[in-house]
C-alpha atoms as a PDB file:
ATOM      1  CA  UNK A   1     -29.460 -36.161  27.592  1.00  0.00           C
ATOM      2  CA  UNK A   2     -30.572 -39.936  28.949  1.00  0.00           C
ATOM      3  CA  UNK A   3     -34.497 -38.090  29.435  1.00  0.00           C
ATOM      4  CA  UNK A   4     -33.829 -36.536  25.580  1.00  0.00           C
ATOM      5  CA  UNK A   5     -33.150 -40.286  24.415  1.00  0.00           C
ATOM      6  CA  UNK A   6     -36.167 -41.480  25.931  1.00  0.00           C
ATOM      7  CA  UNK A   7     -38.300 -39.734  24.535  1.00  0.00           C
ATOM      8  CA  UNK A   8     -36.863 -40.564  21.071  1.00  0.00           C
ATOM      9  CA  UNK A   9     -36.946 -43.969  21.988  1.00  0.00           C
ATOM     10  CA  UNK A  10     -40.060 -44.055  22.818  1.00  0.00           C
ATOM     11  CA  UNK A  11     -40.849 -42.686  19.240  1.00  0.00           C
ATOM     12  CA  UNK A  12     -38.806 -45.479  17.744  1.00  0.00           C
ATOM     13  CA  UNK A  13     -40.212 -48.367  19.932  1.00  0.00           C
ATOM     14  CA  UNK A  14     -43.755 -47.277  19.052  1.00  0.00           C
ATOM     15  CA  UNK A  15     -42.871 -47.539  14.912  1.00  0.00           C
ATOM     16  CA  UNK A  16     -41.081 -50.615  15.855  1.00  0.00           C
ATOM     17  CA  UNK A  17     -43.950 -52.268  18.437  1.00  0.00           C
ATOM     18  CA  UNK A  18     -40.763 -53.151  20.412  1.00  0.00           C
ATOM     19  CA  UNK A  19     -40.496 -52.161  24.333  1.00  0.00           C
ATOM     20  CA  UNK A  20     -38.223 -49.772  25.489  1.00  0.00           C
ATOM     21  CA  UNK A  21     -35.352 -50.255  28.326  1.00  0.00           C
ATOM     22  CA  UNK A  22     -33.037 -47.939  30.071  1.00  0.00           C
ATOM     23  CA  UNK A  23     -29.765 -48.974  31.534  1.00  0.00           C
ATOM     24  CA  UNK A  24     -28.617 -47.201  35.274  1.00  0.00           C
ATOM     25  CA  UNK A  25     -25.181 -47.965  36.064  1.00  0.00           C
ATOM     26  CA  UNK A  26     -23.861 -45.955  39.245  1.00  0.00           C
ATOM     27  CA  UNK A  27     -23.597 -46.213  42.984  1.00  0.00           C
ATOM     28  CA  UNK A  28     -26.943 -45.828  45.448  1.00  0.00           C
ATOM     29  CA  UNK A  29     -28.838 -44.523  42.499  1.00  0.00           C
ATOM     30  CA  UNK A  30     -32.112 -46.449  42.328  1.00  0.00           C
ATOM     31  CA  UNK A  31     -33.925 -43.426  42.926  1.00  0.00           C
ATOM     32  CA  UNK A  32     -33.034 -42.321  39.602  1.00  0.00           C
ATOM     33  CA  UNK A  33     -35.221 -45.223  38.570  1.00  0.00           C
ATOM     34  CA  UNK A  34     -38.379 -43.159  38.985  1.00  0.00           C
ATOM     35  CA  UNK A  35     -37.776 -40.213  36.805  1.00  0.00           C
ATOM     36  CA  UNK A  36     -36.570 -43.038  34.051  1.00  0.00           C
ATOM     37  CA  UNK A  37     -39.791 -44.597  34.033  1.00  0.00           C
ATOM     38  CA  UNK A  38     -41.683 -41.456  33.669  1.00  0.00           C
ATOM     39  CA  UNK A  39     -40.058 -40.492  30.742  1.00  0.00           C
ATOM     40  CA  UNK A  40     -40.942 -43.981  28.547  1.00  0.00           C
ATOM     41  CA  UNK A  41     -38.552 -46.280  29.737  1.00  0.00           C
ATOM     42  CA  UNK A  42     -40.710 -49.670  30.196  1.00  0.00           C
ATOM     43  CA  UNK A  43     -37.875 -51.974  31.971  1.00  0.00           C
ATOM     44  CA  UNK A  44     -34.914 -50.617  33.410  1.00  0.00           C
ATOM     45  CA  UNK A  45     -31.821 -52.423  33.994  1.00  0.00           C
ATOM     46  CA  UNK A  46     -30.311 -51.366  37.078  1.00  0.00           C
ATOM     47  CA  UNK A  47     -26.537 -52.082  38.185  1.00  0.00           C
ATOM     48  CA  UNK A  48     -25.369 -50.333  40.934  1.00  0.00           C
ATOM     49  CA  UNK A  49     -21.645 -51.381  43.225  1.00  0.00           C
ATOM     50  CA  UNK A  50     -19.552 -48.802  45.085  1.00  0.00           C
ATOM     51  CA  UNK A  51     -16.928 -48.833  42.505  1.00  0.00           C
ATOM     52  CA  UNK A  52     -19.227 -47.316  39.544  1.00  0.00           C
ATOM     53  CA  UNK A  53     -19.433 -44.182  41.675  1.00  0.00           C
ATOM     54  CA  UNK A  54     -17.454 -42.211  38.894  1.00  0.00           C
ATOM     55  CA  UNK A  55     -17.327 -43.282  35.028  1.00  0.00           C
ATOM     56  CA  UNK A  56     -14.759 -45.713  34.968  1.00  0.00           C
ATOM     57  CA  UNK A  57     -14.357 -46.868  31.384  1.00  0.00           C
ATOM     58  CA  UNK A  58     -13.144 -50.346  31.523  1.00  0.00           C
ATOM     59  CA  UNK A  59     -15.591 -51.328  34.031  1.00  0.00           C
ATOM     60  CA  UNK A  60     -18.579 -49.493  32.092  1.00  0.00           C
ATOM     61  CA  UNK A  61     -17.142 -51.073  29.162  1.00  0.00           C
ATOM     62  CA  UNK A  62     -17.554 -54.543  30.146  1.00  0.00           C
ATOM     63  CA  UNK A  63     -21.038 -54.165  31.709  1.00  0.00           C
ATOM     64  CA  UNK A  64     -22.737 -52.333  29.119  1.00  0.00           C
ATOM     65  CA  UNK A  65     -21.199 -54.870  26.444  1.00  0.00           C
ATOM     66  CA  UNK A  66     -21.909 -58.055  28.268  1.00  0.00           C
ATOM     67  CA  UNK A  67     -25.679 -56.611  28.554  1.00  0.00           C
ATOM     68  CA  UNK A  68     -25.842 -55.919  25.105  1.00  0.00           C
ATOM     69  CA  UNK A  69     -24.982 -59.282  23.953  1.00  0.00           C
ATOM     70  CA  UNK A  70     -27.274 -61.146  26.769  1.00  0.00           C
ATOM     71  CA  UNK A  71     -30.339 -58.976  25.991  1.00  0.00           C
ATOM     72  CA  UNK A  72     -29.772 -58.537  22.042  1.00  0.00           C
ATOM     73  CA  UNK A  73     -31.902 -55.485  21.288  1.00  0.00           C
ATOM     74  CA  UNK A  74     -32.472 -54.031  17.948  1.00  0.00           C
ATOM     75  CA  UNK A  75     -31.350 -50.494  18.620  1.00  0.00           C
ATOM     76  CA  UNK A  76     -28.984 -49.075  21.584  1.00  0.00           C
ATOM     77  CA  UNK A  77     -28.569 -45.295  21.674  1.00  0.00           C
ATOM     78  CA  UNK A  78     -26.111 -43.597  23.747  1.00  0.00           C
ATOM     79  CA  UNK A  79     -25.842 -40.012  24.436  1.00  0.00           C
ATOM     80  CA  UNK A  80     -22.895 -37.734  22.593  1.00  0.00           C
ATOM     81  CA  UNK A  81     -21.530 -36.611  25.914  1.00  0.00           C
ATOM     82  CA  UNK A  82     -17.623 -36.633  27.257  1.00  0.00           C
ATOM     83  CA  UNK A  83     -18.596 -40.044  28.443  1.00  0.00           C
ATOM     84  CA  UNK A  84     -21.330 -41.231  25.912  1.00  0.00           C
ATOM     85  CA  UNK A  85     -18.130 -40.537  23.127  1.00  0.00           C
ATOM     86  CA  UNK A  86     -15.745 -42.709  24.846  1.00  0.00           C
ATOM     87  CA  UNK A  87     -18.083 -45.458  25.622  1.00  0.00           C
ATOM     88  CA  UNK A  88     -19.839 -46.164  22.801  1.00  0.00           C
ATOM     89  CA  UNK A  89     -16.720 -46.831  20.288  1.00  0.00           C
ATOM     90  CA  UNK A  90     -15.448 -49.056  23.088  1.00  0.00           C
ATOM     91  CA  UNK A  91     -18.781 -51.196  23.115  1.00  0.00           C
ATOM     92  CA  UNK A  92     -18.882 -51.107  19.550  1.00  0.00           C
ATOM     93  CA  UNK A  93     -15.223 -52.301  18.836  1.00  0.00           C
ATOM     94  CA  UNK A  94     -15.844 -55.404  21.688  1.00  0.00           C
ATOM     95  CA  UNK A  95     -19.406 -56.484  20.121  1.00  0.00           C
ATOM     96  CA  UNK A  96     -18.061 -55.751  16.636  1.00  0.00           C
ATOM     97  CA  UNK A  97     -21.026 -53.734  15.190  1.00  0.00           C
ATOM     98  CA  UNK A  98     -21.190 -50.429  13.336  1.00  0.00           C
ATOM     99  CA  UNK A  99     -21.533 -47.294  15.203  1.00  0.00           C
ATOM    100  CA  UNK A 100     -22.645 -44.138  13.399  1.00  0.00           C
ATOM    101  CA  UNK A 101     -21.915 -41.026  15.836  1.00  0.00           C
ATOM    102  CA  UNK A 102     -22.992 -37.733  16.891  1.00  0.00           C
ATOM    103  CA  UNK A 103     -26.746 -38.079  14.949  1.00  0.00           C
ATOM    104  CA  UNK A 104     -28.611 -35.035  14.812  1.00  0.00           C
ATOM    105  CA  UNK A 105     -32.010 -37.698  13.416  1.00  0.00           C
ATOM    106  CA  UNK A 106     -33.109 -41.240  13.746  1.00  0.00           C
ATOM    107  CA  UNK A 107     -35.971 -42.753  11.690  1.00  0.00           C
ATOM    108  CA  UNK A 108     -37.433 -45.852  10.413  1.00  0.00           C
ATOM    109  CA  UNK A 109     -37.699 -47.183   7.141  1.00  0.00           C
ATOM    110  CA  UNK A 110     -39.984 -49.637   5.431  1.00  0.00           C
ATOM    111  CA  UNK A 111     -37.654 -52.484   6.468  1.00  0.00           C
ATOM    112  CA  UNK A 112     -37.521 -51.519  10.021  1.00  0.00           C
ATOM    113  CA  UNK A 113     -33.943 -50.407   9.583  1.00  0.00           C
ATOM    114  CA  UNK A 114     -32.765 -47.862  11.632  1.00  0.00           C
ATOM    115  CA  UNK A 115     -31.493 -44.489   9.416  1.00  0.00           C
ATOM    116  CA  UNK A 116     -29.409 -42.825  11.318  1.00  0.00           C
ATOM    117  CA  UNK A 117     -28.904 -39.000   9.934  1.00  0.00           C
ATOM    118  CA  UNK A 118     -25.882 -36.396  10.533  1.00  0.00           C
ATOM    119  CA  UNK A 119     -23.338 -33.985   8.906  1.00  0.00           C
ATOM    120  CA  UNK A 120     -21.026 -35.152   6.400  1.00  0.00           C
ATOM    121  CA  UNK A 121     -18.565 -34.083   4.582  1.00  0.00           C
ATOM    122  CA  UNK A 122     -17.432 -30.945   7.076  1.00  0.00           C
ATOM    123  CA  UNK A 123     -21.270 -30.583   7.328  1.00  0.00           C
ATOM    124  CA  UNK A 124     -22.070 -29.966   4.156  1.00  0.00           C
ATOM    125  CA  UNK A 125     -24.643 -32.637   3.655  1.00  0.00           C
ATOM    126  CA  UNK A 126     -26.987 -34.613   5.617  1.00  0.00           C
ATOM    127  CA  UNK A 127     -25.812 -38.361   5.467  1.00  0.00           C
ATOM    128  CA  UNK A 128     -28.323 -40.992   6.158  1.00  0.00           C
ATOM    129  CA  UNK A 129     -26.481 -44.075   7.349  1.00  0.00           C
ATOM    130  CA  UNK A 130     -27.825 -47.689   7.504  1.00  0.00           C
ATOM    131  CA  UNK A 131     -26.088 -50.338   9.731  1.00  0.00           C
ATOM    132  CA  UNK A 132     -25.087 -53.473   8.349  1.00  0.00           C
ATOM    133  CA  UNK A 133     -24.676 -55.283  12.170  1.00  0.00           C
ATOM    134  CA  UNK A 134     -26.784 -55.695  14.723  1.00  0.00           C
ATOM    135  CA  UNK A 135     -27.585 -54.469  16.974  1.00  0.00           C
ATOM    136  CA  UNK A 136     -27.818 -51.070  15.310  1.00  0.00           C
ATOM    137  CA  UNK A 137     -25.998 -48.531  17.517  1.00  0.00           C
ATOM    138  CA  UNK A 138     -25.750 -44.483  17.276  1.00  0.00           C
ATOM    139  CA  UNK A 139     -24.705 -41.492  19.751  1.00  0.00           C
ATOM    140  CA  UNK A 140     -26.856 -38.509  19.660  1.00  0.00           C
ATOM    141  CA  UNK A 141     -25.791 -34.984  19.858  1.00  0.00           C
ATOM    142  CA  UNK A 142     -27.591 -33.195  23.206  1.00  0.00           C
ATOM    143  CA  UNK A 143     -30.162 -30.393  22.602  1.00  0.00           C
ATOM    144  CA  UNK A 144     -31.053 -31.772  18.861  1.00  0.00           C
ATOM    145  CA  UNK A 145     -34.369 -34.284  20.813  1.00  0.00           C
ATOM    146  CA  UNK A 146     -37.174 -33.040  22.614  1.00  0.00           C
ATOM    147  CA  UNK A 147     -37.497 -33.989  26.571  1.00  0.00           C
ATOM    148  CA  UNK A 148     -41.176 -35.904  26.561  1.00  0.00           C
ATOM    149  CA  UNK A 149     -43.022 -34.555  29.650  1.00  0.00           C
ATOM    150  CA  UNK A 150     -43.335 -37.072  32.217  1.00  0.00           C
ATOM    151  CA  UNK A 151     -45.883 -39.556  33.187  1.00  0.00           C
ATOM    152  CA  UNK A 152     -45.071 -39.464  37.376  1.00  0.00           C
ATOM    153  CA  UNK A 153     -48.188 -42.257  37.373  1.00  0.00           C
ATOM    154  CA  UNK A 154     -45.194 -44.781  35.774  1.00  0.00           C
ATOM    155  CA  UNK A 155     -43.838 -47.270  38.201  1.00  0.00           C
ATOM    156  CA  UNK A 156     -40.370 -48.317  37.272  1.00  0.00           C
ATOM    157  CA  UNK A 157     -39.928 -51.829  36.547  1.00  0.00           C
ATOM    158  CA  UNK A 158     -36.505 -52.597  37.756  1.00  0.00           C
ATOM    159  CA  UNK A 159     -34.201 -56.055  36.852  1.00  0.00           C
ATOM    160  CA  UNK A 160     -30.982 -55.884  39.004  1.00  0.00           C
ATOM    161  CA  UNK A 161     -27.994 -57.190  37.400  1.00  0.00           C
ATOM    162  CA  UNK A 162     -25.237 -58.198  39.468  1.00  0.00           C
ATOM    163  CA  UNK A 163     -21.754 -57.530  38.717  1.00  0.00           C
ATOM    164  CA  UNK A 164     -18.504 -59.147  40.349  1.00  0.00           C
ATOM    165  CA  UNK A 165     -16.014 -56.354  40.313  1.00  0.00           C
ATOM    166  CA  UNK A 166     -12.443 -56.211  40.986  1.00  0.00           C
ATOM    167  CA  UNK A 167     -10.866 -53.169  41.684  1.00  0.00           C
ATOM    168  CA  UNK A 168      -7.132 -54.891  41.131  1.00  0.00           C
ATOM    169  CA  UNK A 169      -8.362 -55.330  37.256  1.00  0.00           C
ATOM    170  CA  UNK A 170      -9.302 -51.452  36.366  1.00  0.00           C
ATOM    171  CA  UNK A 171      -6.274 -49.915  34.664  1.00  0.00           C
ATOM    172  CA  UNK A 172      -7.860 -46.520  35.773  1.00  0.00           C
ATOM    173  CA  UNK A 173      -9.403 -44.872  38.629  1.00  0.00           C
ATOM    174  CA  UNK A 174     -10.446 -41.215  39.277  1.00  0.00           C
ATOM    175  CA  UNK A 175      -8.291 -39.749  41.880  1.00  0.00           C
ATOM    176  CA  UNK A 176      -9.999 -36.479  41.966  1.00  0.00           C
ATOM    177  CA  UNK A 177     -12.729 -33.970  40.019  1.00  0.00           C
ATOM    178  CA  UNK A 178     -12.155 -30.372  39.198  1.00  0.00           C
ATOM    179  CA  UNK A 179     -14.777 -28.628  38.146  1.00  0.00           C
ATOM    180  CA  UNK A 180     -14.442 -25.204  35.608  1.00  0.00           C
ATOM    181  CA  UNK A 181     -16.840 -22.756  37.163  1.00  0.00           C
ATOM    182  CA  UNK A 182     -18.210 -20.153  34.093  1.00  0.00           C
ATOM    183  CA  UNK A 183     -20.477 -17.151  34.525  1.00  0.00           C
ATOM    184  CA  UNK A 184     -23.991 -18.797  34.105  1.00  0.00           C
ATOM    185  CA  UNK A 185     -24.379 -16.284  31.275  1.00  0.00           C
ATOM    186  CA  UNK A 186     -21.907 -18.384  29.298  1.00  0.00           C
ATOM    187  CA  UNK A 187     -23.488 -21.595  29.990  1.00  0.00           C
ATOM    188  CA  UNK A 188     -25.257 -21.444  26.253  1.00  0.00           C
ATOM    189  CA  UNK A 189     -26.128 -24.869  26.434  1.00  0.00           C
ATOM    190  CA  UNK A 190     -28.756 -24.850  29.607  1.00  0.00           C
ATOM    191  CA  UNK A 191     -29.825 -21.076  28.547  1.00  0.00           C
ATOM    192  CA  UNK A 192     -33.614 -20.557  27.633  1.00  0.00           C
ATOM    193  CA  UNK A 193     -32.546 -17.391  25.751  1.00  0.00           C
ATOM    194  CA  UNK A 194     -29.386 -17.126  23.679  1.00  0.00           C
ATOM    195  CA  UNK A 195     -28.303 -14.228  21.632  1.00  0.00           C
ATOM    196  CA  UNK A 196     -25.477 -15.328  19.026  1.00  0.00           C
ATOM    197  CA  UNK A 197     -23.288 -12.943  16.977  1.00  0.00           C
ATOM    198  CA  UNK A 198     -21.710 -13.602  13.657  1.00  0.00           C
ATOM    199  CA  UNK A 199     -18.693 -12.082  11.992  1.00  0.00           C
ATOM    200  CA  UNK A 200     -21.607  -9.892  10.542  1.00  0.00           C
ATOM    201  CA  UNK A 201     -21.564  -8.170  14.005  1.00  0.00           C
ATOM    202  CA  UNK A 202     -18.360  -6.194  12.552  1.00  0.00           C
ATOM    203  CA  UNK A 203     -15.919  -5.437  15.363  1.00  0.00           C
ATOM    204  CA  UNK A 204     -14.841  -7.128  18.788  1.00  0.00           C
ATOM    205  CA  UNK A 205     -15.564  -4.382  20.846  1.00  0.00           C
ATOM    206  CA  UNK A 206     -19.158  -4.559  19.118  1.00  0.00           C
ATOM    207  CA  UNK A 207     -19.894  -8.142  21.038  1.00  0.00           C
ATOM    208  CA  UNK A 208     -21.277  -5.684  23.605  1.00  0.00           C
ATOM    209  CA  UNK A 209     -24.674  -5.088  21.599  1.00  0.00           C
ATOM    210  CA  UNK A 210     -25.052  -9.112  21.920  1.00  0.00           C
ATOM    211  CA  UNK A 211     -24.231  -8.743  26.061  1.00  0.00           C
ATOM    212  CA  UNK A 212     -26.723  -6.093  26.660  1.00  0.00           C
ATOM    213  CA  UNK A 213     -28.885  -7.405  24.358  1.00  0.00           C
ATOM    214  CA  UNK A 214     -28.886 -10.502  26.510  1.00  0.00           C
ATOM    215  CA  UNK A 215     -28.708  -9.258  30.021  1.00  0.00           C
ATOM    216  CA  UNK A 216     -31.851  -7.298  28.790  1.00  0.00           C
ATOM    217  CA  UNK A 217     -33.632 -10.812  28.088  1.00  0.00           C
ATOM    218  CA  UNK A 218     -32.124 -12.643  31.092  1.00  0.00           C
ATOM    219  CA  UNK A 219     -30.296 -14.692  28.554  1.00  0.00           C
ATOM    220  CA  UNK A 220     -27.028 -16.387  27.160  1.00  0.00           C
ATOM    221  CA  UNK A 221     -24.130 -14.730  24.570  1.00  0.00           C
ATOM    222  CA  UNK A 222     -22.948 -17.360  21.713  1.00  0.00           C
ATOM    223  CA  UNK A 223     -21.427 -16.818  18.831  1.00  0.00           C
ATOM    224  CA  UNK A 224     -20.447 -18.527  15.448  1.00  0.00           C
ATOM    225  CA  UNK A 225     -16.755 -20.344  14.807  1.00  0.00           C
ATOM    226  CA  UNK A 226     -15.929 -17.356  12.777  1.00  0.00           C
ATOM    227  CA  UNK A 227     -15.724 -15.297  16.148  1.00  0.00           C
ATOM    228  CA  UNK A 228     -14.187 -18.190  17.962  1.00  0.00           C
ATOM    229  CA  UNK A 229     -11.858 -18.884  15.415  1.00  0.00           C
ATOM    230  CA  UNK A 230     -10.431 -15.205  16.029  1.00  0.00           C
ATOM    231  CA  UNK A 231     -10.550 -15.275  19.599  1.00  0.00           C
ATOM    232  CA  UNK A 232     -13.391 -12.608  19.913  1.00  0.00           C
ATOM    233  CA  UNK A 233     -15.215 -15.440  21.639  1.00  0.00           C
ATOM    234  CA  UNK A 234     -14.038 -18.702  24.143  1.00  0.00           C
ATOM    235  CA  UNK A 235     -14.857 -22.425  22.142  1.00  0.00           C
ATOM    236  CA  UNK A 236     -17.753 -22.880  25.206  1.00  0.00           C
ATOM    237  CA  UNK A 237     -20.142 -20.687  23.664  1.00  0.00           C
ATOM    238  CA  UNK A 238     -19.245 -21.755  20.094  1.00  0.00           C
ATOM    239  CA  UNK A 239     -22.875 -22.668  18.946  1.00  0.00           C
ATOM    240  CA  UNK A 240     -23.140 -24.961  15.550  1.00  0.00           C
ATOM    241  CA  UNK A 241     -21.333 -28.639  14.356  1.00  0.00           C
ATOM    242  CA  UNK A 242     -17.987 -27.906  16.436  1.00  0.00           C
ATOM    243  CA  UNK A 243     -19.178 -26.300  19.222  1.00  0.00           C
ATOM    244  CA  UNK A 244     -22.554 -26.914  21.621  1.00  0.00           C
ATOM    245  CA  UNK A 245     -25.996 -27.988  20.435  1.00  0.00           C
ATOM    246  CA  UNK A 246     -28.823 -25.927  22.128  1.00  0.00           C
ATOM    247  CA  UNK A 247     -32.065 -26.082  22.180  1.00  0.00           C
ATOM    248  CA  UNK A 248     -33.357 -22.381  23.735  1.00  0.00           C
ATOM    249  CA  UNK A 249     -37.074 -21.230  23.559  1.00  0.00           C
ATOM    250  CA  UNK A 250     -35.594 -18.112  21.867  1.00  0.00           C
ATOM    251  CA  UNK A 251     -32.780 -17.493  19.324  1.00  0.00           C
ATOM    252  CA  UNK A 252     -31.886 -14.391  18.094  1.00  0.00           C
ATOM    253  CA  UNK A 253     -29.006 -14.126  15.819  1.00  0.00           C
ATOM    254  CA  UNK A 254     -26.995 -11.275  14.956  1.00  0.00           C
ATOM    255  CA  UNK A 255     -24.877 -10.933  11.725  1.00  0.00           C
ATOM    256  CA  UNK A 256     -25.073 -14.678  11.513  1.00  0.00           C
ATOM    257  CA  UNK A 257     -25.306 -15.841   7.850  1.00  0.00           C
ATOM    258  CA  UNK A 258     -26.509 -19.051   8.456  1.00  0.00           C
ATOM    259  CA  UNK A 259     -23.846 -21.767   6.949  1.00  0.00           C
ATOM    260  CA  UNK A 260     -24.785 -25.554   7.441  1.00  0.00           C
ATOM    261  CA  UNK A 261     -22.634 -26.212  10.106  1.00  0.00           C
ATOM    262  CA  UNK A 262     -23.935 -23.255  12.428  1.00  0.00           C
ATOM    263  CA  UNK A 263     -27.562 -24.255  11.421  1.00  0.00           C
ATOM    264  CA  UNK A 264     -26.966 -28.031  12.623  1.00  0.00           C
ATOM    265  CA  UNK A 265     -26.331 -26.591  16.359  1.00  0.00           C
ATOM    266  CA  UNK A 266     -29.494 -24.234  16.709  1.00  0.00           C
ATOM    267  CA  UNK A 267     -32.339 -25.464  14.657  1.00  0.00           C
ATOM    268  CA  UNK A 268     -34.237 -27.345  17.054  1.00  0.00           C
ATOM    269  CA  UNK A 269     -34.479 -23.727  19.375  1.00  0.00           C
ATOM    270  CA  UNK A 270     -38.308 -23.172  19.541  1.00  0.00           C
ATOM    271  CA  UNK A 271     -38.148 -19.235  18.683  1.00  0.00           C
ATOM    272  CA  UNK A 272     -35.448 -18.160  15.497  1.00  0.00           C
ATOM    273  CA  UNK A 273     -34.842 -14.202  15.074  1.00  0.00           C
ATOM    274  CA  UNK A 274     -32.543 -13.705  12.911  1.00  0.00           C
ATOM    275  CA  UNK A 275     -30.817  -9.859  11.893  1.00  0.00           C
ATOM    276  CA  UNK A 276     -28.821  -9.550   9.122  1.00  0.00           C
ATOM    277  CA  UNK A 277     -28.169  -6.913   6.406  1.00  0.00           C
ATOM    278  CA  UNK A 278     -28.118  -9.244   3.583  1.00  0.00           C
ATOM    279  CA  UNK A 279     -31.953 -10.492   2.441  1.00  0.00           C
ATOM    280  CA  UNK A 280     -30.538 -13.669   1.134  1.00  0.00           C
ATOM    281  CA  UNK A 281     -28.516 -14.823   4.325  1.00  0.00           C
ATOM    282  CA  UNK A 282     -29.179 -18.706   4.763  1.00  0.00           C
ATOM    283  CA  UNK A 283     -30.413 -18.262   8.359  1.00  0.00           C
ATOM    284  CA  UNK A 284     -33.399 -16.644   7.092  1.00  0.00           C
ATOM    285  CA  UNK A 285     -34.849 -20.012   5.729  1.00  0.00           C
ATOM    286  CA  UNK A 286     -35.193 -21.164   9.479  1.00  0.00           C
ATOM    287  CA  UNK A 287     -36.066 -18.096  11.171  1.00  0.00           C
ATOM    288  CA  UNK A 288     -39.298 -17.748  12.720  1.00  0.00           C
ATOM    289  CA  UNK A 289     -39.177 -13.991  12.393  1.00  0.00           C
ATOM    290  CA  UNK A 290     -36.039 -11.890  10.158  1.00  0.00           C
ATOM    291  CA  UNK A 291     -35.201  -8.716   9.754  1.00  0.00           C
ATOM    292  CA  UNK A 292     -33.002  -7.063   7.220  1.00  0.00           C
ATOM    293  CA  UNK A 293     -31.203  -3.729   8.119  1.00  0.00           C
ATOM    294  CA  UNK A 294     -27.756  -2.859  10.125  1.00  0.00           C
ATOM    295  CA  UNK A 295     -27.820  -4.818  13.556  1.00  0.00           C
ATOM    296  CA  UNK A 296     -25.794  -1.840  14.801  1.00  0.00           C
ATOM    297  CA  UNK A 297     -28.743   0.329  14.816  1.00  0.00           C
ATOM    298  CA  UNK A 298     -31.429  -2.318  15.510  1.00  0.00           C
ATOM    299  CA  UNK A 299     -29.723  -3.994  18.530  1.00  0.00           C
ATOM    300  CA  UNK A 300     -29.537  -1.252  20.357  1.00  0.00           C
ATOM    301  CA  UNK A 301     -33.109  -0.204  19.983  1.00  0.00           C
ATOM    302  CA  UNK A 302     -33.892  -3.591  21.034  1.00  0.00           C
ATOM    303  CA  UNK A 303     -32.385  -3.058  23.854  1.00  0.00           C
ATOM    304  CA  UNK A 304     -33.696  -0.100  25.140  1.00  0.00           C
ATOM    305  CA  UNK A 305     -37.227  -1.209  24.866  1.00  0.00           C
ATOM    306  CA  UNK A 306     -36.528  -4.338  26.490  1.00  0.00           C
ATOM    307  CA  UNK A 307     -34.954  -2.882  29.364  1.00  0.00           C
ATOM    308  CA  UNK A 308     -38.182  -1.013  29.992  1.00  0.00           C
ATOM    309  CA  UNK A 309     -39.639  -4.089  30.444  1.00  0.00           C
ATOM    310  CA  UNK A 310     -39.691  -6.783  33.271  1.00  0.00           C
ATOM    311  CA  UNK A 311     -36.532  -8.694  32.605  1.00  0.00           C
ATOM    312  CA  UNK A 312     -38.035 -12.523  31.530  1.00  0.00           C
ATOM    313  CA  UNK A 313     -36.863 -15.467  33.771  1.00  0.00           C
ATOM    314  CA  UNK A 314     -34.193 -17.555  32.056  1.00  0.00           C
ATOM    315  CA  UNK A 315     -35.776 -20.746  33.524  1.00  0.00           C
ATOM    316  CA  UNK A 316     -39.686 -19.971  32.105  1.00  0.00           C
END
């Protein structure tokens, strides 16, 4: 996500003829300096102390907010993550400035205003949003900005910022991580190749034309909220405005109609297919390639000349 925002900044500091800066907060991670600068960051602002080991939000709170108001830049963007979403209001509410979240664009206008674009109204529209404070501050949704390839030539220009920290003064502290482990089929949002279903696919038991579809193409099962909504499907591979933002080289959906909302968390994937039986399904507008006729018979066709094929890598 940071690497995604870089590369948008990058776009936006070039319009702008400002400079671009990345902020590292963490424990021992100067090395992640390097890979900063070679993705557009020009300065990077690095503050690292034993106790910033985990994300701590008081104590990220404070630092990124008293760095905001020494350095005053025009724009700060922060990542829609777990973590981007609860710092960013926090930062926001202490500097008192706007904060439009979860942006799916970012431009800039005549007046070198920032317009920040996302779903409104239960995603019905695209709302393009102006800030009336400074600086002007958004999140951004993962998947929706292209990683810029890197630049390894880029030496990092580092400024250290110290930080006094007391460990007394943190209301909170992480006593422990437990991690969910998934099937890395079901991990839609780091899959090259998804195949999504629709209520169009019919049945439950007929979500198994999506899983051998995929296994065929080395890829990832989603699904629209329809399906989630009626338990055919779990909420991680709910693809679209409620669910995860990808981003795969290939995305073939099946029975999908194509609402707004669904749209929102897929159109940025670099290959559409879409299937459906009805020739004036929304998703067609998108799709690179669509075909109109009963998914029932045409997945499974699919699928038998793919597996007489040499199954893709998900990673290439």
């Amino acid at each position: 996500m940071s690497l995604e925002l870089l590369g948008e900044g990058t776009r936006l500091a070039k319009t702008l003829g400002e400079e671009l800066s990345a902020v590292l907060i963490g424990s021992e991670v100067t090395k992640l300096a390097k890979p900063l600068a070679a993705h557009g960051a020009k300065k990077i602002y690095l503050v690292e102390h034993e106790l910033l080991k985990n994300y701590v939000t008081d104590i990220h709170t404070d630092i990124l907010s008293a760095l905001v108001a020494r350095y005053k830049p025009s724009i700060v963007l922060i990542g829609a993550t777990i973590n981007g979403r609860d710092l960013a209001p926090r930062v926001a509410a202490r500097l008192r400035i706007g904060l439009t979240a979860d942006c799916t664009g970012l431009e800039i206008d005549g007046e070198r205003r920032l317009i920040q674009i996302r779903p409104a109204f239960g995603g019905n529209i695209m709302a393009s949003i102006i800030s009336q404070t400074r600086p002007q501050m958004a999140t951004v949704r993962p998947r929706v900005m292209k990683t810029p390839k890197p630049d390894e030539s880029r030496e990092p220009q580092i400024e250290r910022v110290e930080v006094n920290l007391n460990p007394v003064a943190t209301r909170a502290k992480v006593l422990e991580k437990v991690k969910q482990l998934s099937k890395a089929s079901e991990k839609i949002e780091e899959a090259h190749i998804i195949v999504s279903c629709g209520k169009g696919i019919g049945r439950q038991e007929d979500l198994k034309l999506a899983y051998e579809l995929a296994e065929a193409l080395g890829g990832a099962v989603g699904g629209s909220r329809p399906l989630v909504d009626c338990g055919w499907l779990p909420h991680h591979q709910q693809v679209g405005q409620s669910g995860k933002t990808v981003s795969p080289r290939l995305y073939i959906a099946l029975g999908i109609s194509g609402s707004i909302q669904h749209r929102i968390g897929m159109q940025s994937s670099e290959i559409i297919i879409a299937i459906n039986k009805d020739p004036e399904a929304p998703i067609f507008s998108i799709a690179d390639l669509g075909i109109v006729g009963d998914l029932s018979q045409i997945a499974p066709k699919l699928t038998e000349q793919l597996r007489g094929l040499d199954k893709p890598s998900n990673q290439h």
